[in-house]
C-alpha atoms as a PDB file:
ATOM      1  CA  UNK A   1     -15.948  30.055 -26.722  1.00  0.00           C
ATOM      2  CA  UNK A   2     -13.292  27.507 -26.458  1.00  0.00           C
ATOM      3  CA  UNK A   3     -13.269  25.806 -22.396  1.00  0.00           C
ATOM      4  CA  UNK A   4      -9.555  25.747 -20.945  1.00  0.00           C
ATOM      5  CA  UNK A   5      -8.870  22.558 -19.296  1.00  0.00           C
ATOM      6  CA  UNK A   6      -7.347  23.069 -16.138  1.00  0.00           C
ATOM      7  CA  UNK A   7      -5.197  20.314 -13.844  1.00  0.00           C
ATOM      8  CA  UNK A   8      -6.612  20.687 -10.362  1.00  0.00           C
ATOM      9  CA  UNK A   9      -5.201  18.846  -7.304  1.00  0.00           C
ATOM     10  CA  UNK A  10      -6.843  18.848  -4.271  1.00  0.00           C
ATOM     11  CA  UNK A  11      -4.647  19.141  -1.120  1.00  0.00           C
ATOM     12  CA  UNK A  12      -5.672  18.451   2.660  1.00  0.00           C
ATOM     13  CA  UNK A  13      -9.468  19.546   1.327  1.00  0.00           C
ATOM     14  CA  UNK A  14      -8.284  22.451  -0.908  1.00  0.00           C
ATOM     15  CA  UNK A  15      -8.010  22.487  -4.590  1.00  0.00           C
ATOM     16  CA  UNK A  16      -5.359  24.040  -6.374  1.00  0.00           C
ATOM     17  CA  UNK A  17      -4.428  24.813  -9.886  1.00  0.00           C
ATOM     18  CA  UNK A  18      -1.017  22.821 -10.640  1.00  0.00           C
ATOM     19  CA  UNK A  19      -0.066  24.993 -13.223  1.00  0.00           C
ATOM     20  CA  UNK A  20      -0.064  27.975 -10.333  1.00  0.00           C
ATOM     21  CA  UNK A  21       2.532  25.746  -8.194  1.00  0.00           C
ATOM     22  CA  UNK A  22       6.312  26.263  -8.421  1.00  0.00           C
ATOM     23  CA  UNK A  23       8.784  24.134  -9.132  1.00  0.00           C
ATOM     24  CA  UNK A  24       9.210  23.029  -5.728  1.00  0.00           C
ATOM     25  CA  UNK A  25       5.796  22.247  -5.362  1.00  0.00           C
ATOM     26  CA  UNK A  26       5.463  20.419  -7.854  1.00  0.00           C
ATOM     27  CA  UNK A  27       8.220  17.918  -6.767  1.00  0.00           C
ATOM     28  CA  UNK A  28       6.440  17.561  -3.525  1.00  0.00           C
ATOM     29  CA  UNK A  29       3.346  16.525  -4.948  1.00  0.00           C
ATOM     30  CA  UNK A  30       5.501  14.422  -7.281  1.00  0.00           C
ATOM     31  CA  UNK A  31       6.892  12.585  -4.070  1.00  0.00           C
ATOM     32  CA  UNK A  32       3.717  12.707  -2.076  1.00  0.00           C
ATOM     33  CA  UNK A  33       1.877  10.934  -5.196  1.00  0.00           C
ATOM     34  CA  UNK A  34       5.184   8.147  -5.590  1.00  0.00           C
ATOM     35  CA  UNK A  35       4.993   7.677  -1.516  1.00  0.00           C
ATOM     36  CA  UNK A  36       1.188   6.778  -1.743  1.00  0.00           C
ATOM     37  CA  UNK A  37       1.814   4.368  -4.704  1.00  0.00           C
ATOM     38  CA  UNK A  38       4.575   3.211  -2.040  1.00  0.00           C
ATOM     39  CA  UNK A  39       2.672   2.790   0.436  1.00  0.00           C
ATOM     40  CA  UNK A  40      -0.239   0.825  -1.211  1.00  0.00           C
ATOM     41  CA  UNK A  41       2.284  -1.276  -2.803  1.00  0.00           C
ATOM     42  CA  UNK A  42       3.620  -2.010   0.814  1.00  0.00           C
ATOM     43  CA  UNK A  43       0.474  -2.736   2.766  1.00  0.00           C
ATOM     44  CA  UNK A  44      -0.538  -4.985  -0.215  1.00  0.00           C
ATOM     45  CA  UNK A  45       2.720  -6.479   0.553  1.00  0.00           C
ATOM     46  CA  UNK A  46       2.602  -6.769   4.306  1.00  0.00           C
ATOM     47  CA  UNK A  47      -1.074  -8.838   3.555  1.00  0.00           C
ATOM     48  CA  UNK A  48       0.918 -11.048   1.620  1.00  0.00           C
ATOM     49  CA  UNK A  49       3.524 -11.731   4.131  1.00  0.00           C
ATOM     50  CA  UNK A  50       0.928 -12.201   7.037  1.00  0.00           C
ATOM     51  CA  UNK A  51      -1.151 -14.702   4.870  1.00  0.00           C
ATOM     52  CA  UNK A  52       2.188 -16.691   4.392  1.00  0.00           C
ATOM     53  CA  UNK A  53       3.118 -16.751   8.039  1.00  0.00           C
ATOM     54  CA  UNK A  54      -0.686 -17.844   8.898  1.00  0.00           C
ATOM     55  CA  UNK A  55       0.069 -20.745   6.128  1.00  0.00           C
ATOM     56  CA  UNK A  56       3.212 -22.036   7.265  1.00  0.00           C
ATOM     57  CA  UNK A  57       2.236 -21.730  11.188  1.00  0.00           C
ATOM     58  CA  UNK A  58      -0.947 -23.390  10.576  1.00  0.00           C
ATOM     59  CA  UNK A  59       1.255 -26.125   8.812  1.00  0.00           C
ATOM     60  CA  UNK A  60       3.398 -26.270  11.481  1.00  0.00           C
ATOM     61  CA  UNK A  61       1.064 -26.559  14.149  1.00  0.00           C
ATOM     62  CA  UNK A  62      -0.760 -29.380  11.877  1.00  0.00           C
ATOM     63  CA  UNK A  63       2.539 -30.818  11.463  1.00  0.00           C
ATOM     64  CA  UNK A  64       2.874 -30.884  15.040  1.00  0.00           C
ATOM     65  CA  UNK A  65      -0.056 -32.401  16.266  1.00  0.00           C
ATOM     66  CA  UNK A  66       0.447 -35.467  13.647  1.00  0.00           C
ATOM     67  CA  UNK A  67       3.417 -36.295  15.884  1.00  0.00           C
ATOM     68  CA  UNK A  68       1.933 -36.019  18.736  1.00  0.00           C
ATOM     69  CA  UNK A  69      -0.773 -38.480  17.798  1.00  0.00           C
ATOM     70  CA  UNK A  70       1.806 -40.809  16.299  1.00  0.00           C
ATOM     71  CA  UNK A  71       3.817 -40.604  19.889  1.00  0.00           C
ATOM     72  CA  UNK A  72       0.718 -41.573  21.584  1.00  0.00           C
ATOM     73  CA  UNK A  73      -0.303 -44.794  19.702  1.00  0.00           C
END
């Protein structure tokens, strides 16, 4: 007996067929699925920026204290 593959998604805990969703549904998930990639993509993003601000603060503050110590020789 041949097995039929079926596309399950699970959904806040429940699993669902996808062929047994509508149209509408299906679009949802669609979106729901993009928005996550979004998401990841965006907080991988956000690290980025925050390292960079560290970098260039740290910099400055280096930069900063050089002058100081140049000011008081």
């Amino acid at each position: 007996m041949a097995k039929k593959n079926t596309n399950t998604v699970t959904i806040n805990g429940t699993e669902h067929n996808y062929d047994d969703l509508n149209d509408t549904q299906k679009v949802f998930l669609s979106d729901v699925v993009d928005l996550e990639r979004k998401i990841a993509s965006a907080q991988a993003h956000l690290r980025q920026v925050q390292i960079g601000h560290q970098a260039c603060l740290s910099m400055l503050t280096t930069s900063l204290d050089n002058n100081e110590e140049k000011t008081a020789n």
